[in-house]
Protein backbone atom coordinates (compact mmCIF):
# COMPACT_ATOMS: atom_id res chain seq x y z
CA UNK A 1 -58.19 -64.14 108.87
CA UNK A 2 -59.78 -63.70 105.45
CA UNK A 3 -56.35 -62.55 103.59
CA UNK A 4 -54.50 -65.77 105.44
CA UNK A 5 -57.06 -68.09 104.08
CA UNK A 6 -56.66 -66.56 100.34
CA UNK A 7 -52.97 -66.58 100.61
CA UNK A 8 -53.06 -70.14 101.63
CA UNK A 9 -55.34 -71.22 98.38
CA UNK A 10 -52.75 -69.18 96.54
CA UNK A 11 -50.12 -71.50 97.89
CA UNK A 12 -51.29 -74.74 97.58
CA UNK A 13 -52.16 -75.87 94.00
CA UNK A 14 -53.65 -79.01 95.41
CA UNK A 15 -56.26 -77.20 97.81
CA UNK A 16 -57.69 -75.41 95.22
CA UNK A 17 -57.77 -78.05 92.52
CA UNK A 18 -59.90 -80.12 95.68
CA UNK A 19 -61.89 -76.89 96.54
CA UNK A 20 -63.03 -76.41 93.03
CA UNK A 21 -63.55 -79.61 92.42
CA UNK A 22 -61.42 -80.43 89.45
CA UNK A 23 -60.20 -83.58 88.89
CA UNK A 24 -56.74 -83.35 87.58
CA UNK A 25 -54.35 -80.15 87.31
CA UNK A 26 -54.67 -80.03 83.47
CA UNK A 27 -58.61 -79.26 84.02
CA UNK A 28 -58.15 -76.79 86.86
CA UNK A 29 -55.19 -74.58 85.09
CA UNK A 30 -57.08 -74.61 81.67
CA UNK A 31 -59.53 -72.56 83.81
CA UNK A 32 -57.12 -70.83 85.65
CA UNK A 33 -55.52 -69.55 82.01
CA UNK A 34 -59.47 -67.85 80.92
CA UNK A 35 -59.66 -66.22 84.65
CA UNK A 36 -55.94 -64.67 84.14
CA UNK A 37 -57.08 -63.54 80.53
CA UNK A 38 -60.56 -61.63 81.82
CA UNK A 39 -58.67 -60.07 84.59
CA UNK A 40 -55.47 -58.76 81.89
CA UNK A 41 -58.70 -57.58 80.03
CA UNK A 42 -60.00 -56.10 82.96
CA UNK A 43 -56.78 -54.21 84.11
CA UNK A 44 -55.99 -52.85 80.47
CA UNK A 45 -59.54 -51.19 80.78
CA UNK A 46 -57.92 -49.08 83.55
CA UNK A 47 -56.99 -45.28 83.03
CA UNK A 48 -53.33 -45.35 83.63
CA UNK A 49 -52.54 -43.78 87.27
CA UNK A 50 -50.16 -41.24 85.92
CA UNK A 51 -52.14 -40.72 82.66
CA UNK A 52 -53.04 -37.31 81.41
């Protein structure tokens, strides 16, 4: 039930922008953009798989 609720956030811009209380879409993807650039930060601090 969890991973259908997430998926439907995912889907609908306008949920989320109501969920996190933003008040237009400008606001809520200028904080979308800093969560996508800690998590590229994040992943590039992972070993590759096939690294040796």
């Amino acid at each position: 039930m969890a991973h259908k609720c997430k998926d439907t956030l995912i889907a609908v811009p306008e949920l989320r922008i109501k969920l996190t209380g933003h008040k237009t879409e400008a606001v809520h993807r200028s904080y979308i953009h800093h969560e996508l650039e800690e998590l590229r930060a994040a992943v590039e601090k992972i070993p590759a798989l096939n690294s040796k």
